[in-house]
C-alpha atoms as a PDB file:
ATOM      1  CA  UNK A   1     156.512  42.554-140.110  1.00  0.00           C
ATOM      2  CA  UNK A   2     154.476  44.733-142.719  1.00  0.00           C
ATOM      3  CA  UNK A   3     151.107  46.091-141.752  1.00  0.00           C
ATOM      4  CA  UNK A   4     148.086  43.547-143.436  1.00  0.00           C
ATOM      5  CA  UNK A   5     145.303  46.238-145.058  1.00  0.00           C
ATOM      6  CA  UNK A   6     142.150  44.915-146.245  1.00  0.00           C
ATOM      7  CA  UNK A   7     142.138  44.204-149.371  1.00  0.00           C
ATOM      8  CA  UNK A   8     138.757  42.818-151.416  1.00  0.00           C
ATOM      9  CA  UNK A   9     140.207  40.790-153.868  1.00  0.00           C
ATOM     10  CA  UNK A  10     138.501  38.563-156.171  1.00  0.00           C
ATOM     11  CA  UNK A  11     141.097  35.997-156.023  1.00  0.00           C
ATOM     12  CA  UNK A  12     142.120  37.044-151.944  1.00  0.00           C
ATOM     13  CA  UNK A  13     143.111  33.889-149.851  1.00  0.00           C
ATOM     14  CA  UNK A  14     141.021  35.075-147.110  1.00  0.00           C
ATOM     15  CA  UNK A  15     137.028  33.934-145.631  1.00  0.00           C
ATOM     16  CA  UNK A  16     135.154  37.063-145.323  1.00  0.00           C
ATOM     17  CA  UNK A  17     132.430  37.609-142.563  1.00  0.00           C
ATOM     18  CA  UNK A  18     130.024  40.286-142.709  1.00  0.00           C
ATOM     19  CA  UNK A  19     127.669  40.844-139.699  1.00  0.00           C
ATOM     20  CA  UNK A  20     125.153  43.057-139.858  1.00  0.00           C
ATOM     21  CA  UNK A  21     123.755  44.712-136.826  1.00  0.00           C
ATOM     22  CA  UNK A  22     120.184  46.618-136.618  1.00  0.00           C
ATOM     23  CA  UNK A  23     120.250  48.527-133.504  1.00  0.00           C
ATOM     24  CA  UNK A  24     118.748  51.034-131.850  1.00  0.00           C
ATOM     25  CA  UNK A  25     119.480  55.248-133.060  1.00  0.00           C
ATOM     26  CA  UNK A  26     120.187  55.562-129.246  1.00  0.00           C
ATOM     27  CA  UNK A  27     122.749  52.494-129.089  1.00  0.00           C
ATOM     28  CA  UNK A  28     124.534  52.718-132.682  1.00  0.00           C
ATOM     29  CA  UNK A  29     127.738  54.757-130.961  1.00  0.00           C
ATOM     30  CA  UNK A  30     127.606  51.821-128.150  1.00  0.00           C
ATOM     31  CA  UNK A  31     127.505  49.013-130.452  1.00  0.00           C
ATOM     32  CA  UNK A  32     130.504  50.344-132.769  1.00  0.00           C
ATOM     33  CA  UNK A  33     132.531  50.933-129.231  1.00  0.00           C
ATOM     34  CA  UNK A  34     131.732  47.881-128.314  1.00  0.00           C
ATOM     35  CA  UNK A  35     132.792  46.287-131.420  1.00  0.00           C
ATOM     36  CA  UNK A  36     135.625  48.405-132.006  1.00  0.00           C
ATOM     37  CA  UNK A  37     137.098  47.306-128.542  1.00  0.00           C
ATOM     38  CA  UNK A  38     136.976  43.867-129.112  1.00  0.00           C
ATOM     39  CA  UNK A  39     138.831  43.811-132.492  1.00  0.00           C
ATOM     40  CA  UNK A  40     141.546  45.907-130.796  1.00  0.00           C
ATOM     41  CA  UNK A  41     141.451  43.910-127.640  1.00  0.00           C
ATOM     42  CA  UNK A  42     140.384  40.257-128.829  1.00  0.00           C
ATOM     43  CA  UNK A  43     140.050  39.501-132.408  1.00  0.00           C
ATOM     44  CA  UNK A  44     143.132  40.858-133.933  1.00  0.00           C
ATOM     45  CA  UNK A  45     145.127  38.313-131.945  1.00  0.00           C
ATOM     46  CA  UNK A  46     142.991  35.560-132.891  1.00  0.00           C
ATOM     47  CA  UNK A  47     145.207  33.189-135.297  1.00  0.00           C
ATOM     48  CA  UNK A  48     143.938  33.868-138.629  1.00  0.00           C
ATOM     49  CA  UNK A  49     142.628  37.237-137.955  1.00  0.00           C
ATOM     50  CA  UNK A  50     143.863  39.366-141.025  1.00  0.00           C
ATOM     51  CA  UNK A  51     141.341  42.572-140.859  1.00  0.00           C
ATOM     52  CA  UNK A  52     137.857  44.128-139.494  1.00  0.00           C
ATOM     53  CA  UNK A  53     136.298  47.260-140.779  1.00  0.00           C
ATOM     54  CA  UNK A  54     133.466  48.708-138.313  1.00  0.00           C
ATOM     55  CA  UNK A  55     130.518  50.651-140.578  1.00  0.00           C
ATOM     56  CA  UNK A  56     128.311  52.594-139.124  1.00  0.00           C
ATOM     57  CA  UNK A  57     125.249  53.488-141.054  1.00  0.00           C
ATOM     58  CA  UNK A  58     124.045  57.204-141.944  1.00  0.00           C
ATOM     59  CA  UNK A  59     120.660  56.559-140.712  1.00  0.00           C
ATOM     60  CA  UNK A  60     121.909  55.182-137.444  1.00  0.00           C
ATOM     61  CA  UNK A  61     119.886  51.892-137.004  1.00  0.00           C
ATOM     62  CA  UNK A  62     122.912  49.619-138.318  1.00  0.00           C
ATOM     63  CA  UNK A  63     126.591  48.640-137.563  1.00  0.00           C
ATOM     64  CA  UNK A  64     127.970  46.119-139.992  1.00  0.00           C
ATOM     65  CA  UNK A  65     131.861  44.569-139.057  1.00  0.00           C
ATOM     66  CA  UNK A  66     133.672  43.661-142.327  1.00  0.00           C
ATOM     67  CA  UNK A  67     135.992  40.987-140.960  1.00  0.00           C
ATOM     68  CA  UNK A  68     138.141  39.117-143.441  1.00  0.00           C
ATOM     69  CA  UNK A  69     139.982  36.000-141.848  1.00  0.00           C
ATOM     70  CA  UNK A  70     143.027  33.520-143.299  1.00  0.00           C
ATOM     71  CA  UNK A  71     140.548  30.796-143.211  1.00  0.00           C
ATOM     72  CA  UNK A  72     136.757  29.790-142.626  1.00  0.00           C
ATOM     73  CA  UNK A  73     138.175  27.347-140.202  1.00  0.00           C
ATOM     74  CA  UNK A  74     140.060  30.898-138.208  1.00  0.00           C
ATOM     75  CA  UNK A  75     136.494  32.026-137.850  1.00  0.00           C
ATOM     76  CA  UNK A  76     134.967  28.961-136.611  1.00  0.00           C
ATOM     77  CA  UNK A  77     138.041  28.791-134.459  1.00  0.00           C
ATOM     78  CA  UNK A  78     137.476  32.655-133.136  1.00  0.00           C
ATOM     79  CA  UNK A  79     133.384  31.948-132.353  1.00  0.00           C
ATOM     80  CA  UNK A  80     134.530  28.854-130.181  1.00  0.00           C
ATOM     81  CA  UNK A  81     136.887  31.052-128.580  1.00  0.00           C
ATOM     82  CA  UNK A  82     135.686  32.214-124.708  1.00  0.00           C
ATOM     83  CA  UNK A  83     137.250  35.503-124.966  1.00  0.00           C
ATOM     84  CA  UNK A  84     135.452  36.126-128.580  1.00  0.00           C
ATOM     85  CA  UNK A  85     132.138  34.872-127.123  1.00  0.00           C
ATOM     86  CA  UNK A  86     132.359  37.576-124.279  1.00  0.00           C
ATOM     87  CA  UNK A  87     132.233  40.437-126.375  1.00  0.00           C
ATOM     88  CA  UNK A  88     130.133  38.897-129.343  1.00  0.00           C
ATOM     89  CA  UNK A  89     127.450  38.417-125.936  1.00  0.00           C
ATOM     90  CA  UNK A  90     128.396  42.304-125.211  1.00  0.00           C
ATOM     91  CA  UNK A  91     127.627  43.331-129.256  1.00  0.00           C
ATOM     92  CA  UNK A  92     124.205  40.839-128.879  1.00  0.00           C
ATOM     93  CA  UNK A  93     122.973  42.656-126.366  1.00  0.00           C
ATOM     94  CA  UNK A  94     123.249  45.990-127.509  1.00  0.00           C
ATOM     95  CA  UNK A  95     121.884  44.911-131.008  1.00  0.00           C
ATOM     96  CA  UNK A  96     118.127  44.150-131.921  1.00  0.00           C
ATOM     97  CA  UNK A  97     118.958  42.077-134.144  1.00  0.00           C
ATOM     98  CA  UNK A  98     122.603  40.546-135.930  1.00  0.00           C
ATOM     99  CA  UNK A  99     123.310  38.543-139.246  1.00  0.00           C
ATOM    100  CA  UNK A 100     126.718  37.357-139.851  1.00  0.00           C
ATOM    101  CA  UNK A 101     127.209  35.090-142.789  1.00  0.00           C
ATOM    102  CA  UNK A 102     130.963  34.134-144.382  1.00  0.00           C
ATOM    103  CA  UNK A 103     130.877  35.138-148.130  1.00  0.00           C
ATOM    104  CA  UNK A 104     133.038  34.568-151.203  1.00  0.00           C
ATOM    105  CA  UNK A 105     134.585  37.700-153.357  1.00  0.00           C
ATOM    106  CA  UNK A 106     132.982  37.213-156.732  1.00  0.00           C
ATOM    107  CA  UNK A 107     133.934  40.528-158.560  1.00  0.00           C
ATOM    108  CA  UNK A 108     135.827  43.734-157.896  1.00  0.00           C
ATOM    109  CA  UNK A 109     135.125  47.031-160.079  1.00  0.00           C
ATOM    110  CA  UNK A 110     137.169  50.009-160.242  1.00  0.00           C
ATOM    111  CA  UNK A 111     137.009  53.145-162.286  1.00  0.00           C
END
């Protein structure tokens, strides 16, 4: 089986969710461990799961996870699941604050 990269796509059959953390200067490395261990632990063997991309902002206070998933229904499917919840109540706690939202690829530039 090939390796799945992400790929932002336009026309990509994948649901993306973006969740962006505020967090504390202090807590930023925490949070991206944190969220970094369950994508390698948890969410890449969720069905559907097809990539995650941990950012960590320059100025510290924010963490945003990049997910993209087969399916809207996947990530429904992945917040029901008790093993996801665990670590998404790990990342919650850590965080001030968290906003995921699923969003649609409506253009793609490239030099």
């Amino acid at each position: 089986m090939s390796a799945v990269t992400t790929t932002i796509a336009a026309d990509a059959p994948v649901a993306t969710l973006i969740n962006v953390f505020t967090v504390q200067e202090d807590r930023q490395r925490q949070l991206v461990d944190v969220l970094v261990r369950a994508t390698d632990e948890v969410m890449r063997n969720v069905p559907g799961f097809v990539a995650a991309n941990i950012h960590a902002g320059t100025d510290g206070t924010r963490v945003v996870n990049y997910a993209q998933w087969r399916s809207a229904d996947a990530i429904h499917a992945m917040l029901d699941d008790p093993a996801a919840q665990e670590h998404m109540r790990e990342a919650a706690a850590i965080a001030d604050h968290f906003e995921p939202h699923l969003y649609t690829v409506e253009s793609v530039h490239h030099r």
